[in-house]
N, C-alpha and C. Protein backbone atom coordinates (compact mmCIF):
# COMPACT_ATOMS: atom_id res chain seq x y z
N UNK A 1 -133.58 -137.63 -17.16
CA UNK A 1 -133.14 -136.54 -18.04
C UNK A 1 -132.66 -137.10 -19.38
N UNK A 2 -132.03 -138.32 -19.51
CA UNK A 2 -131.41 -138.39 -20.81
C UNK A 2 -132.70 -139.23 -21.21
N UNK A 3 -133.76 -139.68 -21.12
CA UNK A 3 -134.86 -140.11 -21.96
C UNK A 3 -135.12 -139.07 -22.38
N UNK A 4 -135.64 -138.13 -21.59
CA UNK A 4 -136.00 -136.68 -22.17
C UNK A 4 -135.01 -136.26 -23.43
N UNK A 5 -134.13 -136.16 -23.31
CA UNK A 5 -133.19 -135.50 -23.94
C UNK A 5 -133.21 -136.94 -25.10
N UNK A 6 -132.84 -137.55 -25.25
CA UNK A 6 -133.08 -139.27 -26.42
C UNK A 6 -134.39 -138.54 -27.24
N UNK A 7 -135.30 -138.15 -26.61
CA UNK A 7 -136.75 -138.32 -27.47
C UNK A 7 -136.26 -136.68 -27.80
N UNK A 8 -135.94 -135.52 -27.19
CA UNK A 8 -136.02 -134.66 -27.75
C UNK A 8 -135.06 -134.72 -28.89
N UNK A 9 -133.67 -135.62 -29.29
CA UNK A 9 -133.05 -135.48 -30.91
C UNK A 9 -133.80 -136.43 -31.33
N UNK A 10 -134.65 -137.13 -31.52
CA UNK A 10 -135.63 -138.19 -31.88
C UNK A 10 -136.53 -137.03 -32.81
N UNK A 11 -137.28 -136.45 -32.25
CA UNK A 11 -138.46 -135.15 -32.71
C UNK A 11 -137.76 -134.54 -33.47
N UNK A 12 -136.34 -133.87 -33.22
CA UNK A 12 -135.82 -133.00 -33.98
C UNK A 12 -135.88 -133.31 -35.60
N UNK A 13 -135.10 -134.98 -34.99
CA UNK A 13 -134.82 -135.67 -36.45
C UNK A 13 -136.42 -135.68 -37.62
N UNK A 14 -137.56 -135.79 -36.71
CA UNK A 14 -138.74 -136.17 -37.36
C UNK A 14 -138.69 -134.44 -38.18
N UNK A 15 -138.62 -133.87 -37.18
CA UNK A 15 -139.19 -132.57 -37.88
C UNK A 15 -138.06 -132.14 -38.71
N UNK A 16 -136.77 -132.17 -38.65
CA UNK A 16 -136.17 -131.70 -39.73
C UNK A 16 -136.42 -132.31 -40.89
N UNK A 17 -136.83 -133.99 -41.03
CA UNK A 17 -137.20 -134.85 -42.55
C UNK A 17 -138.37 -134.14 -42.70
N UNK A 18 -138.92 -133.69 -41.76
CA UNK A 18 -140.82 -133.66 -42.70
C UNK A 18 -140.55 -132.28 -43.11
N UNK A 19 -139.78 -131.60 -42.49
CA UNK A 19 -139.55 -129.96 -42.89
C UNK A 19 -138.72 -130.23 -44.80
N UNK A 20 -137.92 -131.16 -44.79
CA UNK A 20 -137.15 -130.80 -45.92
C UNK A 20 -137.94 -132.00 -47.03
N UNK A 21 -138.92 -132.69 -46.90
CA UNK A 21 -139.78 -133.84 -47.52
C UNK A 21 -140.98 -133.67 -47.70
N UNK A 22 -141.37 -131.93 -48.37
CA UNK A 22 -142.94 -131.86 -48.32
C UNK A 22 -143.41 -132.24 -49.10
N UNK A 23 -143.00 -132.23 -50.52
CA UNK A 23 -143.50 -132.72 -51.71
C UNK A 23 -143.34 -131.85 -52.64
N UNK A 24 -143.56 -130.16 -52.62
CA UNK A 24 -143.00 -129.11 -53.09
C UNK A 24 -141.98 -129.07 -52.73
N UNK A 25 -140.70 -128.08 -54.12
CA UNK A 25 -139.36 -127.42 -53.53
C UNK A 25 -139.55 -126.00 -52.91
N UNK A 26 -140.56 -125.25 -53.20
CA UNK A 26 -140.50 -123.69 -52.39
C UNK A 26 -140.68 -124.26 -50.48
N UNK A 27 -141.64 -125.29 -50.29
CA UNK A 27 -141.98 -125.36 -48.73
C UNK A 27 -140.56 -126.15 -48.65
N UNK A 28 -140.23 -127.38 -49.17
CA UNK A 28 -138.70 -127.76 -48.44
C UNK A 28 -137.90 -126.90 -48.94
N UNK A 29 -137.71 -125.53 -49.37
CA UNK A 29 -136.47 -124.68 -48.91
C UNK A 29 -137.15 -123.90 -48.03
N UNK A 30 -138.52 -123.61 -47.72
CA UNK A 30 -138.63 -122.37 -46.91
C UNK A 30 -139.01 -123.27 -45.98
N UNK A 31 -139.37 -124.27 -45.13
CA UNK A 31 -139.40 -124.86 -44.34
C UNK A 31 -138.20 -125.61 -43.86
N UNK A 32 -137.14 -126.11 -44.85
CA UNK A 32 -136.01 -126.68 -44.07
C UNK A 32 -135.28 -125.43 -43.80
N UNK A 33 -134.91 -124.52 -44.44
CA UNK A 33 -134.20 -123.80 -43.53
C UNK A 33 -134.35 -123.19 -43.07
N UNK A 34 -135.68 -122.69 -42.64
CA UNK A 34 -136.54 -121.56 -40.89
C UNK A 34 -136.12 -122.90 -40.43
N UNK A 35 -136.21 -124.61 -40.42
CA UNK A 35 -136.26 -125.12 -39.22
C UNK A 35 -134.70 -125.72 -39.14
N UNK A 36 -133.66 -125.43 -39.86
CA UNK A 36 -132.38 -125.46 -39.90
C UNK A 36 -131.84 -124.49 -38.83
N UNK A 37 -132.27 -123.22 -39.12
CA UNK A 37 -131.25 -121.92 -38.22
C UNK A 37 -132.35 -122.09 -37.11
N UNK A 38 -133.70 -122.47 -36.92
CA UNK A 38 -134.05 -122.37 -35.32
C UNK A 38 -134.58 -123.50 -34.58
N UNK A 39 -134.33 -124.60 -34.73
CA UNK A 39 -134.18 -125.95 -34.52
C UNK A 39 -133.78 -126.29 -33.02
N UNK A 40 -132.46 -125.77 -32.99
CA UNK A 40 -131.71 -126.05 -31.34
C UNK A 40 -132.07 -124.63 -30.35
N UNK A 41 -133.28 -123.90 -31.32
CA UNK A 41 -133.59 -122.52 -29.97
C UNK A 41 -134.46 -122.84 -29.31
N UNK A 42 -135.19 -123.56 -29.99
CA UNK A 42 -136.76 -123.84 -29.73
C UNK A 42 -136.78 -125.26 -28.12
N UNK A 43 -137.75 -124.37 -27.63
CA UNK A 43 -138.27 -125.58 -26.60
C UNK A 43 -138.93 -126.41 -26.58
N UNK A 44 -139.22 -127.29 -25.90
CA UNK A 44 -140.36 -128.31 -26.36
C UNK A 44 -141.29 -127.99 -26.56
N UNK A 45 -142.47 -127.16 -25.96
CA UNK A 45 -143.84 -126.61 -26.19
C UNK A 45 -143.75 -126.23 -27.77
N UNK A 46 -142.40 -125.53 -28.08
CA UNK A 46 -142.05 -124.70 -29.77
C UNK A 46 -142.32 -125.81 -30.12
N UNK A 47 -141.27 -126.47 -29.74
CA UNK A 47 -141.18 -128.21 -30.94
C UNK A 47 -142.38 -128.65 -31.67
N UNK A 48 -143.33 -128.93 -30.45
CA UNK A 48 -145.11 -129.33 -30.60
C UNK A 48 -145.72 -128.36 -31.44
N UNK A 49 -145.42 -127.55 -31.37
CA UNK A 49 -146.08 -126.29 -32.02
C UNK A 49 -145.52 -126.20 -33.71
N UNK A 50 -144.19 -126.64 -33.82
CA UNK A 50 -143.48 -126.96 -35.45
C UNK A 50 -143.86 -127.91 -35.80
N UNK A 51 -143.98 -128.62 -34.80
CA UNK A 51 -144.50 -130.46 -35.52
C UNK A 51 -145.86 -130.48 -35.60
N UNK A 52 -146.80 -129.34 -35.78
CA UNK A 52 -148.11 -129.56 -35.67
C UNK A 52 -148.10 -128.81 -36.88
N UNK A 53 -148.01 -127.86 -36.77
CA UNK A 53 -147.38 -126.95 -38.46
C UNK A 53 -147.44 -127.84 -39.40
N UNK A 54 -146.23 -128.50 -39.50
CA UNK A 54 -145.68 -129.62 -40.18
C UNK A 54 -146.65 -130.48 -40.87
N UNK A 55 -147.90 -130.59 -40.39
CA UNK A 55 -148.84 -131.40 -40.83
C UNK A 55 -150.07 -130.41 -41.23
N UNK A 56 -149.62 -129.50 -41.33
CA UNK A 56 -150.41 -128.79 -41.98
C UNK A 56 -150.14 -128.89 -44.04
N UNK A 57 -151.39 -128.74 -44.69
CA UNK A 57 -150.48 -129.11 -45.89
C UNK A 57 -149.89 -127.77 -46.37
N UNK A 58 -149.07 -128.49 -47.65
CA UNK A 58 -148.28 -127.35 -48.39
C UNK A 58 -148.71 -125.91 -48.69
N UNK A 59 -150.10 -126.01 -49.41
CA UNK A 59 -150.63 -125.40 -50.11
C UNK A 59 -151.24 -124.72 -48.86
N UNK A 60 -151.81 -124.48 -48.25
CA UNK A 60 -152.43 -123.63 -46.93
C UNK A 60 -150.80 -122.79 -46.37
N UNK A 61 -150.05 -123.49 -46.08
CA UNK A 61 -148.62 -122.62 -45.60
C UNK A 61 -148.29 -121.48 -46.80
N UNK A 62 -148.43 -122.29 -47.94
CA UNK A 62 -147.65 -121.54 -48.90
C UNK A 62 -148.97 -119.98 -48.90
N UNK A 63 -149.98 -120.06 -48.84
CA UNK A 63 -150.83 -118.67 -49.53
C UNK A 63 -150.70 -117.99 -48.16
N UNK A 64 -150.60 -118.91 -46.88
CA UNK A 64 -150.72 -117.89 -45.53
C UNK A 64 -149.02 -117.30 -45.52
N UNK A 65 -147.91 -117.97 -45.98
CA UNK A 65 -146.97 -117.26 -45.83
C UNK A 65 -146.53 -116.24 -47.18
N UNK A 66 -146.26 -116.78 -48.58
CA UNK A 66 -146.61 -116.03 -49.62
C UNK A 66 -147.25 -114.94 -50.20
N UNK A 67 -148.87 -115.16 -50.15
CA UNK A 67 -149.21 -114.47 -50.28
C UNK A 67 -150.24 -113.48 -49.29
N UNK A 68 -149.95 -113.92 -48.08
CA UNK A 68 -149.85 -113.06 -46.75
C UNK A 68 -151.31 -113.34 -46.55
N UNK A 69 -152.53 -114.38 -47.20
CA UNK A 69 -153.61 -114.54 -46.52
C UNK A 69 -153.45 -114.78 -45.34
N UNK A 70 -154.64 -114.74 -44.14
CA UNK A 70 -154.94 -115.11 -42.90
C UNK A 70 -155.47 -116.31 -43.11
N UNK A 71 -155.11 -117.21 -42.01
CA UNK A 71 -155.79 -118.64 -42.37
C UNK A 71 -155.99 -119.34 -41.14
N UNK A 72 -157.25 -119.48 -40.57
CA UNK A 72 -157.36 -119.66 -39.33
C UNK A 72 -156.60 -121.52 -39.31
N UNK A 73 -156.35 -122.07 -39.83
CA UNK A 73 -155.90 -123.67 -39.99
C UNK A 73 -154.12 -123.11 -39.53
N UNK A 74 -153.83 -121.89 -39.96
CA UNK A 74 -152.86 -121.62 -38.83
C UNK A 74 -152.49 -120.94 -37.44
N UNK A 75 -152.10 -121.75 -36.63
CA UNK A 75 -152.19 -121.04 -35.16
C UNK A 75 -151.10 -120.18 -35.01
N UNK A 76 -151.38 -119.11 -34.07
CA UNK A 76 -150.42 -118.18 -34.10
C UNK A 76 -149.90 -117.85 -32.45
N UNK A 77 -148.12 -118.86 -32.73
CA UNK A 77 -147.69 -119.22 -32.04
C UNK A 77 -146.05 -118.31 -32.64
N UNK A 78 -145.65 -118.50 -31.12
CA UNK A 78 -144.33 -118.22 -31.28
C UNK A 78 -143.99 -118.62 -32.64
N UNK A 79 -143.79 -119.85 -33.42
CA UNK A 79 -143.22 -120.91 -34.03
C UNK A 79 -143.20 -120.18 -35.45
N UNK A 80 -144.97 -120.01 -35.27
CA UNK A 80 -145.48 -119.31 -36.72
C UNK A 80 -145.07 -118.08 -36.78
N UNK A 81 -145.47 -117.40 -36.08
CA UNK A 81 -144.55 -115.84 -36.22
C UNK A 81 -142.80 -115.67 -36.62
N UNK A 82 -142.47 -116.45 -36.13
CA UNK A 82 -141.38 -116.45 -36.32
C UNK A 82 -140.71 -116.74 -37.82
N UNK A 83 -141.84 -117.75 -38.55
CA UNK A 83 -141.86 -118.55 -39.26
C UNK A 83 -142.15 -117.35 -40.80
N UNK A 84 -143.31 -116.56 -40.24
CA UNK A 84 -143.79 -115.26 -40.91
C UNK A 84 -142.76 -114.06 -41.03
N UNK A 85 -141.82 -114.26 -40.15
CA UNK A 85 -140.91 -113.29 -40.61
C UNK A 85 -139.51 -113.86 -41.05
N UNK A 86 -139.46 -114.83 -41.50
CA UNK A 86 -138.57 -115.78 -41.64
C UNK A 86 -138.22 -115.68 -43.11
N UNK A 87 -137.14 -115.05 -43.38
CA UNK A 87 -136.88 -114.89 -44.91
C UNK A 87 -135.74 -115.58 -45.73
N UNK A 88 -135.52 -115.60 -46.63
CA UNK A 88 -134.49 -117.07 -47.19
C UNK A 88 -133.89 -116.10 -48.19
C-alpha cells in the first residue's frame, strides 16, 4: 500500500508541474487550477486520464475548451468533462 500511495504523490507532483508549465499563461491558469481544486478527488484511472490530457498540446485544448470546437485528439472522460465545465 504505501508504494502505491509513494507513486500516487509522485504523479500528482508530475501532473501538477506539467499542468502549471505549458508554455502559454491562459492553459497554466486554466489547467493549474481545474487540476489544483480536483487533484486529491480524482482516482487513479482519473489521474491516467489527466496525465494523458496533459500531453496533449496547448493549442488543441485551448480551441476544444475556448472556443467549444469538438476535437476527436480529445477523449471524453470523466477528467475532460469535468475539465469542460470547469470555470476560473
Amino acid at each position: 500500500f504505501y508504494v502505491t500511495m509513494k507513486n500516487n504523490q509522485i504523479i500528482k507532483k508530475q501532473i501538477i508541474y506539467r499542468s502549471t508549465h505549458r508554455g502559454t499563461k491562459e492553459m497554466d491558469l486554466l489547467l493549474g487550477n481545474f487540476v489544483k481544486k480536483y487533484i486529491d478527488e480524482l482516482n487513479v484511472a482519473e489521474l491516467k486520464d489527466l496525465t494523458k490530457l496533459l500531453f496533449i498540446e496547448d493549442e488543441v485544448i485551448y480551441k476544444w475548451y475556448f472556443e467549444k470546437n469538438s476535437d476527436k485528439l480529445i477523449p471524453k472522460t470523466k477528467v475532460t468533462i469535468m475539465l469542460k465545465n470547469f470555470k476560473l
